[in-house]
N, C-alpha and C. Protein backbone atom coordinates (compact mmCIF):
# COMPACT_ATOMS: atom_id res chain seq x y z
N UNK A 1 -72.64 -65.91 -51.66
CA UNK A 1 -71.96 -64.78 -51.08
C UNK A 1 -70.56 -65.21 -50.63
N UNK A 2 -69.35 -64.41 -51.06
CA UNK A 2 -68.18 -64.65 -50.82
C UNK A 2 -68.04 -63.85 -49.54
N UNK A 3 -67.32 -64.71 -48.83
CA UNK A 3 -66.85 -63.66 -47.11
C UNK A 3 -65.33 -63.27 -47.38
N UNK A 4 -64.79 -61.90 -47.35
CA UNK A 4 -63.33 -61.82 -47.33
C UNK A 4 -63.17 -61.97 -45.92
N UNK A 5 -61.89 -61.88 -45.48
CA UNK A 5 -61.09 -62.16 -44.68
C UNK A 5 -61.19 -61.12 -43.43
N UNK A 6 -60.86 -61.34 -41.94
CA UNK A 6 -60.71 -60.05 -41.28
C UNK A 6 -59.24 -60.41 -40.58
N UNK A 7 -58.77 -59.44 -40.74
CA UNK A 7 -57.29 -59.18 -39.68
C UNK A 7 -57.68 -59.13 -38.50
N UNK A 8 -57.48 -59.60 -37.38
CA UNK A 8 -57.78 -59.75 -36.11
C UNK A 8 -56.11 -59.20 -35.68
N UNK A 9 -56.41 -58.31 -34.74
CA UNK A 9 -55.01 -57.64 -34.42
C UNK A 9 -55.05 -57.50 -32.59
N UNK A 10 -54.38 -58.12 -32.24
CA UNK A 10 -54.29 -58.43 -30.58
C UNK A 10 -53.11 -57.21 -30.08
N UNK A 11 -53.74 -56.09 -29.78
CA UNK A 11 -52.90 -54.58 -29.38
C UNK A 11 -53.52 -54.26 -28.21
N UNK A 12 -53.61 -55.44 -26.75
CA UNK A 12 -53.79 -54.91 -25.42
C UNK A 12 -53.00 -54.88 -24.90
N UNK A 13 -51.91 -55.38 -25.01
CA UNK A 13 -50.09 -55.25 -24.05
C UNK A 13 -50.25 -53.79 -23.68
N UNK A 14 -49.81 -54.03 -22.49
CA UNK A 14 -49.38 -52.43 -21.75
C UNK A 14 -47.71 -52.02 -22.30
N UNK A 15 -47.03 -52.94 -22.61
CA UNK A 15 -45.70 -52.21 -23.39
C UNK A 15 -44.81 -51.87 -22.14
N UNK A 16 -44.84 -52.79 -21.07
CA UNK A 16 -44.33 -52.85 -19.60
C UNK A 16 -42.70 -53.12 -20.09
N UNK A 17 -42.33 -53.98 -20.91
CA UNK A 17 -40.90 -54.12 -21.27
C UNK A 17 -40.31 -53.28 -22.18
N UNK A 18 -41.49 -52.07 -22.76
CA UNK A 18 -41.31 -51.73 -23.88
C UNK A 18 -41.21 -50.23 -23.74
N UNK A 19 -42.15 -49.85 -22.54
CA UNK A 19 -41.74 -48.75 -21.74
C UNK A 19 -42.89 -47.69 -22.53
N UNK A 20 -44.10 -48.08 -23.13
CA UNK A 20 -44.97 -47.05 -23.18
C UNK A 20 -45.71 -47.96 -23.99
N UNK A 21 -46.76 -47.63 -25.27
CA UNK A 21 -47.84 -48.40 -26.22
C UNK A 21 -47.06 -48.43 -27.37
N UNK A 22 -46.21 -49.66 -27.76
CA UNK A 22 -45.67 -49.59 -29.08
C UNK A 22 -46.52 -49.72 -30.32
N UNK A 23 -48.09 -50.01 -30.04
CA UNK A 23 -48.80 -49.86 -31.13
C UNK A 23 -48.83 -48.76 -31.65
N UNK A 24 -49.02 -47.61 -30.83
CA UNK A 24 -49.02 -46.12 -31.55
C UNK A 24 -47.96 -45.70 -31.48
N UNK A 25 -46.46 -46.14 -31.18
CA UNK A 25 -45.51 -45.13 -31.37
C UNK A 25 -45.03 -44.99 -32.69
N UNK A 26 -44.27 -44.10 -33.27
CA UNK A 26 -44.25 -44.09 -34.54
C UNK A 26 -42.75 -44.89 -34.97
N UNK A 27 -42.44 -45.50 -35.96
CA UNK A 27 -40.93 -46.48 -36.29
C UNK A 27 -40.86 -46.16 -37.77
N UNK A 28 -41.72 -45.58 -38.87
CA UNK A 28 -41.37 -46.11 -39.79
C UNK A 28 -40.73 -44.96 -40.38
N UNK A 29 -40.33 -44.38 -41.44
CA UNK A 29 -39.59 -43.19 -42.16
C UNK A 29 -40.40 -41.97 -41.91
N UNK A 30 -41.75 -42.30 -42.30
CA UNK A 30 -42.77 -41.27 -42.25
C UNK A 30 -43.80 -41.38 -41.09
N UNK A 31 -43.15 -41.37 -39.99
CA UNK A 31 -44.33 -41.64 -38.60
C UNK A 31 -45.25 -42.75 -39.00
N UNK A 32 -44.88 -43.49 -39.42
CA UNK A 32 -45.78 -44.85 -39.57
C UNK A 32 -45.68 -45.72 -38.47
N UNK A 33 -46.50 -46.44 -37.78
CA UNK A 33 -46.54 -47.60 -36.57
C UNK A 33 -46.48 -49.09 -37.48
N UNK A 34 -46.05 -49.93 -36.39
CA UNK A 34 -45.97 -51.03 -37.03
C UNK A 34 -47.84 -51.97 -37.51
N UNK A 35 -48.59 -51.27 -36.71
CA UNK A 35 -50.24 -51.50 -36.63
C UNK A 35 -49.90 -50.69 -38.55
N UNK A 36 -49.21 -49.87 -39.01
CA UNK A 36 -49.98 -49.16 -40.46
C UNK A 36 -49.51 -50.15 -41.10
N UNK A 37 -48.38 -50.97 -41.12
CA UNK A 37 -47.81 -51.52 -42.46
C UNK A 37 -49.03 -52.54 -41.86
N UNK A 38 -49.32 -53.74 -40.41
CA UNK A 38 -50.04 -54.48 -41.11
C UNK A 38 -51.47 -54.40 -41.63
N UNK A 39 -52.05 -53.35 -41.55
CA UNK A 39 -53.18 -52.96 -42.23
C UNK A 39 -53.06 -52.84 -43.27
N UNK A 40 -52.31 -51.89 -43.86
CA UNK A 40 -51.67 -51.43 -45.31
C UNK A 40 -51.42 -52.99 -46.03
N UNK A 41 -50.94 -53.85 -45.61
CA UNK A 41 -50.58 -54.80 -45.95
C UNK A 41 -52.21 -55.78 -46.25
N UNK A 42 -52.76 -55.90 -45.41
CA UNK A 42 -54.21 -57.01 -45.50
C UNK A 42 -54.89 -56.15 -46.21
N UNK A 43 -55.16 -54.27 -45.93
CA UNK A 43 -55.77 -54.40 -47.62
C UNK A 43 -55.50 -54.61 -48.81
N UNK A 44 -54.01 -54.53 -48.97
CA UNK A 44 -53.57 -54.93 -50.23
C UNK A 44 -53.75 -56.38 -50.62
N UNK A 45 -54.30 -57.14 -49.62
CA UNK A 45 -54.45 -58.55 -49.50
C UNK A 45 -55.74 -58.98 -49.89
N UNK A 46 -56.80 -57.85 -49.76
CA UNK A 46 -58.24 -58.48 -49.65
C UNK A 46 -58.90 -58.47 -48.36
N UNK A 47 -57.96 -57.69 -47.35
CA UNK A 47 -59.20 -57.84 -46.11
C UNK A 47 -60.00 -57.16 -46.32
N UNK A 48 -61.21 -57.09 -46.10
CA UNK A 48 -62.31 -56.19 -45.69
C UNK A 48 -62.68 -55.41 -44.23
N UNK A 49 -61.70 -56.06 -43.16
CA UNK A 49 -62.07 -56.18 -41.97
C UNK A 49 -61.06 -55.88 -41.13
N UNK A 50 -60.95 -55.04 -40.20
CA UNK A 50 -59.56 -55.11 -39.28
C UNK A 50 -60.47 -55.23 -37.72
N UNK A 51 -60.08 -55.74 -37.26
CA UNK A 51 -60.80 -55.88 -35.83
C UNK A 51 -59.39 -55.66 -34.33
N UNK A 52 -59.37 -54.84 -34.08
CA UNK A 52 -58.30 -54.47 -33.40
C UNK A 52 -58.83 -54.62 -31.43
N UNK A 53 -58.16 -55.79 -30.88
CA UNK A 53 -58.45 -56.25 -29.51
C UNK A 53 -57.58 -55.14 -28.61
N UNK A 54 -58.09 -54.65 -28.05
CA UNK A 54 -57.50 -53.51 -26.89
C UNK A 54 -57.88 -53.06 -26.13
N UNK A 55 -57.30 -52.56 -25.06
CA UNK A 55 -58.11 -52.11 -23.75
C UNK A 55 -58.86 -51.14 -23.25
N UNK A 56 -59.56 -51.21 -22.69
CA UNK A 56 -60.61 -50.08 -22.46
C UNK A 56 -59.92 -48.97 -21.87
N UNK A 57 -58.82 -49.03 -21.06
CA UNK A 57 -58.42 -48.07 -20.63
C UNK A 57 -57.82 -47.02 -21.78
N UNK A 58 -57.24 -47.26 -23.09
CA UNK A 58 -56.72 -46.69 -23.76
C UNK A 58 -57.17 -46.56 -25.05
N UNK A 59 -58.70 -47.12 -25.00
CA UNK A 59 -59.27 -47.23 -26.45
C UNK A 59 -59.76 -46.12 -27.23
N UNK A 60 -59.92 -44.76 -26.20
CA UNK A 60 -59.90 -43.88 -27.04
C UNK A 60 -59.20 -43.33 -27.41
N UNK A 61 -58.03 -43.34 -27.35
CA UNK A 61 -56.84 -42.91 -27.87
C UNK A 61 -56.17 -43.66 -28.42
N UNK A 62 -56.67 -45.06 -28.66
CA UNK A 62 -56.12 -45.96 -29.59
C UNK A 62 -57.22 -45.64 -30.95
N UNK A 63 -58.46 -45.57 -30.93
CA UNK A 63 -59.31 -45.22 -31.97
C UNK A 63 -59.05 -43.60 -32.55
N UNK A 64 -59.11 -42.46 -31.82
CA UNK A 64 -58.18 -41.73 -32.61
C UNK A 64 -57.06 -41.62 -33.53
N UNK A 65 -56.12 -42.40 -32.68
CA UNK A 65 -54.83 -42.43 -33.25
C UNK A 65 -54.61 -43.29 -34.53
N UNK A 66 -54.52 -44.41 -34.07
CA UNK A 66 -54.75 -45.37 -35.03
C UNK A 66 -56.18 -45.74 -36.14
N UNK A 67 -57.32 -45.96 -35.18
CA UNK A 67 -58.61 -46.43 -36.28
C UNK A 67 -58.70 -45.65 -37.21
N UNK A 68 -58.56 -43.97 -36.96
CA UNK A 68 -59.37 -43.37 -37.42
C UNK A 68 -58.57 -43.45 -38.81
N UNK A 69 -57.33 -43.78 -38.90
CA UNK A 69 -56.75 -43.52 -39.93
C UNK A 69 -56.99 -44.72 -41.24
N UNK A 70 -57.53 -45.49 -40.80
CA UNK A 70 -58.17 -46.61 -41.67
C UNK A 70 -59.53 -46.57 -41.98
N UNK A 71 -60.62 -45.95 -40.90
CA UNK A 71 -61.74 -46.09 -41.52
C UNK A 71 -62.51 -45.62 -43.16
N UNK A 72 -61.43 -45.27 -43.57
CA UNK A 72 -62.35 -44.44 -44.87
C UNK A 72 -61.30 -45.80 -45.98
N UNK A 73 -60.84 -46.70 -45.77
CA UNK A 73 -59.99 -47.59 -46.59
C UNK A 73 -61.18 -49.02 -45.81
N UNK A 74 -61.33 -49.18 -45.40
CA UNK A 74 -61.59 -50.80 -44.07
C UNK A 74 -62.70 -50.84 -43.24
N UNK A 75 -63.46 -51.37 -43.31
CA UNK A 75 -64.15 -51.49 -41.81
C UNK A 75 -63.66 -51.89 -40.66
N UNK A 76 -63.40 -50.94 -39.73
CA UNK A 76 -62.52 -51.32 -38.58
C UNK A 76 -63.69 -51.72 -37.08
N UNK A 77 -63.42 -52.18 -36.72
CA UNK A 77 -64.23 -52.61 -35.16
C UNK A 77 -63.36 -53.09 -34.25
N UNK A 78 -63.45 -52.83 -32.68
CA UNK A 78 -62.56 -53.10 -31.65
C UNK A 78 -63.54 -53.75 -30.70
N UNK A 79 -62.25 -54.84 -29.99
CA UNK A 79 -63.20 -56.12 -29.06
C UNK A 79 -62.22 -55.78 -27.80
């Protein structure tokens, strides 16, 4: 059995210098976050796996926002 790879993505910063959650704000042409290119990017790589570390205070609105938009591409799970 071959194991692919998992992206481990560390998105608990409160964004105190940054002045709100720069994981979900949007930067790219088309409301893209910088969390889509590197997903977009590791599946094009072979991940199987995104595991996204974040805080409880904001995890449901980090799993809305963000997970939900990968689960039908990735198996996503949060620590």
């Amino acid at each position: 059995m071959v194991n692919s790879p998992a992206l481990v993505v560390l998105a608990a910063g409160m964004g105190s210098r940054y002045g709100g959650l720069k994981q979900m704000d949007p930067m790219g042409p088309n409301g893209e976050t910088v969390l889509d290119y590197s997903v977009f990017d590791a599946i094009r790589a072979g991940f199987s796996k995104v595991i996204f570390v974040i805080r409880e205070d904001f995890a449901e609105a980090f799993q809305n926002t963000v997970g939900a938009k990968f689960a039908d591409q990735i198996e996503v799970a949060y620590a």
